[in-house]
Every structure is written in structure tokens, then in C-alpha cells.
Protein backbone atom coordinates (compact mmCIF):
# COMPACT_ATOMS: atom_id res chain seq x y z
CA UNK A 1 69.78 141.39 -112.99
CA UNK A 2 69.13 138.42 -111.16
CA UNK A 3 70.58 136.41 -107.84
CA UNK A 4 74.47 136.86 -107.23
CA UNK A 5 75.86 133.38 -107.84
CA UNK A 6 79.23 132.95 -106.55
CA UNK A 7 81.53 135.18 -104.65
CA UNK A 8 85.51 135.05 -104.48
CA UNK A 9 87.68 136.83 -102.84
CA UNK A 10 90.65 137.95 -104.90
CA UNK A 11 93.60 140.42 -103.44
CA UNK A 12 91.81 143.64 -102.67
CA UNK A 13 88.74 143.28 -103.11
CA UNK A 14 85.07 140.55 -103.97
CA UNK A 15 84.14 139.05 -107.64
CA UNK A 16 80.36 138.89 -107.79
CA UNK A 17 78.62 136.78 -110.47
CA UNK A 18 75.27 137.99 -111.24
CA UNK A 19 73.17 136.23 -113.80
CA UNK A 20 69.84 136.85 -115.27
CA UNK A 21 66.59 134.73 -114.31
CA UNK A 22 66.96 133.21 -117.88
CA UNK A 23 70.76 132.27 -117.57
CA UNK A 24 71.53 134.57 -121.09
CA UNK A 25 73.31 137.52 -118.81
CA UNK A 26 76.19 137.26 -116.86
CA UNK A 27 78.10 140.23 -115.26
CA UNK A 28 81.35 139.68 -113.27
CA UNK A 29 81.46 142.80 -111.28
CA UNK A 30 84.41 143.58 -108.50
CA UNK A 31 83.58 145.12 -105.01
CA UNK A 32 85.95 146.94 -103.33
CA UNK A 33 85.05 148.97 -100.10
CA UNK A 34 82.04 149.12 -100.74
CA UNK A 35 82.45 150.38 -104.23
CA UNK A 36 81.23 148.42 -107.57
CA UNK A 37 83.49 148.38 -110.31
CA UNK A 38 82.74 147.77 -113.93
CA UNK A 39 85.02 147.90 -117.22
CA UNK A 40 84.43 148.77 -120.45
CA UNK A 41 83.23 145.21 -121.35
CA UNK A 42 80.88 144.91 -118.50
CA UNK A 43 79.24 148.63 -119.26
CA UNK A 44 78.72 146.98 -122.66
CA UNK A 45 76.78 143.98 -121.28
CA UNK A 46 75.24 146.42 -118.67
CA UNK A 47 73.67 148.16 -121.37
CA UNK A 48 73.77 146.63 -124.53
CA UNK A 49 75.91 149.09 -125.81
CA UNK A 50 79.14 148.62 -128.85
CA UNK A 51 82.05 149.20 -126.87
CA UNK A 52 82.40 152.38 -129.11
CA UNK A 53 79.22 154.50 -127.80
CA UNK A 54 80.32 153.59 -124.12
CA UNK A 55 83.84 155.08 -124.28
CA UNK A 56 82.63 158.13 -126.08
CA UNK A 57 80.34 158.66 -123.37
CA UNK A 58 82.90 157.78 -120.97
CA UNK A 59 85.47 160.35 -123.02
CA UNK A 60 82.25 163.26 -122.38
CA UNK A 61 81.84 162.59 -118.84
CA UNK A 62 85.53 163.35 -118.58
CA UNK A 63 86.07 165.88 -120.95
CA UNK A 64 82.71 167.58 -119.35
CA UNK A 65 84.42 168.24 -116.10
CA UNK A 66 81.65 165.65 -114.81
CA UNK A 67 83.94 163.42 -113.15
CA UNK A 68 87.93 163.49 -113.11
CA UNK A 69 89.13 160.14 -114.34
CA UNK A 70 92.15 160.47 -111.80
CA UNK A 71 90.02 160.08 -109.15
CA UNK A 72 87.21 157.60 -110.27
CA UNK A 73 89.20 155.13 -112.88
CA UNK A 74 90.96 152.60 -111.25
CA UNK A 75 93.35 149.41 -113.16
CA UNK A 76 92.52 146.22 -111.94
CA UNK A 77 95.43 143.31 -113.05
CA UNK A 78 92.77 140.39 -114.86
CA UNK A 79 94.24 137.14 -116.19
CA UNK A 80 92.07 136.55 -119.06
CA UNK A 81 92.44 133.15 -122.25
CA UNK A 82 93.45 134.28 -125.62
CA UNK A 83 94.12 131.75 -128.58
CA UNK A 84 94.40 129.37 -125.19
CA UNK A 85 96.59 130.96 -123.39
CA UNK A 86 96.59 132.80 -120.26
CA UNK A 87 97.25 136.84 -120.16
CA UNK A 88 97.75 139.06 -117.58
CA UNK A 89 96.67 142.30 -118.25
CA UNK A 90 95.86 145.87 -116.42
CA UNK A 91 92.12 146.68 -117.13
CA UNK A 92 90.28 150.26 -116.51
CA UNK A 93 87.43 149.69 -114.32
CA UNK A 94 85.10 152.56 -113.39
CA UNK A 95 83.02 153.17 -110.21
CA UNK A 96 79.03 152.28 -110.39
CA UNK A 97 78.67 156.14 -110.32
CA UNK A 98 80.13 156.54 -113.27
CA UNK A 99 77.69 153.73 -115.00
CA UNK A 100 74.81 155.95 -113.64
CA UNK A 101 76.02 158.82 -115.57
CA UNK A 102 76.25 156.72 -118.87
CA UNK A 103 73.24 154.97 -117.88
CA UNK A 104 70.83 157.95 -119.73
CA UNK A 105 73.47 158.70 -122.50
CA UNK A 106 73.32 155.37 -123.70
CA UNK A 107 69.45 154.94 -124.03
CA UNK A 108 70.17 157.09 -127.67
């Protein structure tokens, strides 16, 4: 990834925009003591992933006892534009450990 661009400072916690050297990647990621957290979307961009393969990795690392999804997935309220409107909507966002874990499973 490249230089973080901009920083804001939403309730509870930062936005950091990170953007490749080229300008093609973007990734919007939210710190929270100390803590990186990415949703499904960002894993996605992370990796180059379909949405698909990351939640059934996701649904393993759970399911595997890795990690307990009570204690590492956490809803973040985003306000994002659909057919040009503005929607408020609770999003799962999951710790930078967690994209470790999918990290290898979603080299296949």
C-alpha cells in the first residue's frame, strides 16, 4: 500500500485513506485503539478476492474455533450513496488479525 492520505476523526475512532503509488488502490480503513478494522468490501480490495471466497473463509475461521466472532466482529454505523441517496447502515468490520488469518486462505 502506499502513503496514508487523509485522516478524520469520526465518533470513536480514525478513517485512514491509503492509496497505492499508482493512484488505482484505495482502502478506507478505521482505527480504533489501536486496532485496524476492515469489512468485507475492504478484505476484497485487500486481496483481490469476490466477496464470496472472503466470507467463506471468514465463515471457517469461525466455524474452526479460530477466532469467536463475538469477540473480534464489531458493527460500525457507515452512511454510504445509493441510486443518489444517502443510507445509513450497520456494517461488520473485522480486526487486522482476522485479515492475517484470511491473508494465506485467499492466495488459492
Amino acid at each position: 500500500m502506499g502513503r496514508v492520505m487523509t485522516t478524520e476523526k469520526p465518533a470513536g475512532g480514525q478513517v485512514l485513506l491509503y492509496r497505492s503509488e499508482d493512484g488505482r488502490t484505495k482502502l478506507d480503513v478505521r482505527l480504533e485503539h489501536e486496532t485496524v478494522w476492515l469489512n468485507q468490501k475492504q478484505l476484497t480490495e485487500l486481496f483481490g478476492k469476490a466477496k464470496g471466497t472472503i466470507s467463506e473463509h471468514i465463515q471457517h475461521i469461525f466455524e474452526d474455533g479460530e477466532l469467536d466472532p463475538a469477540a473480534t466482529v464489531r458493527s460500525f454505523r457507515t452512511v454510504q450513496l445509493e441510486g443518489g441517496r444517502e443510507v445509513t447502515r450497520d456494517v461488520e468490520h473485522y480486526p487486522a488479525t482476522l485479515s492475517w488469518i484470511v491473508a494465506p486462505f485467499s492466495a488459492h
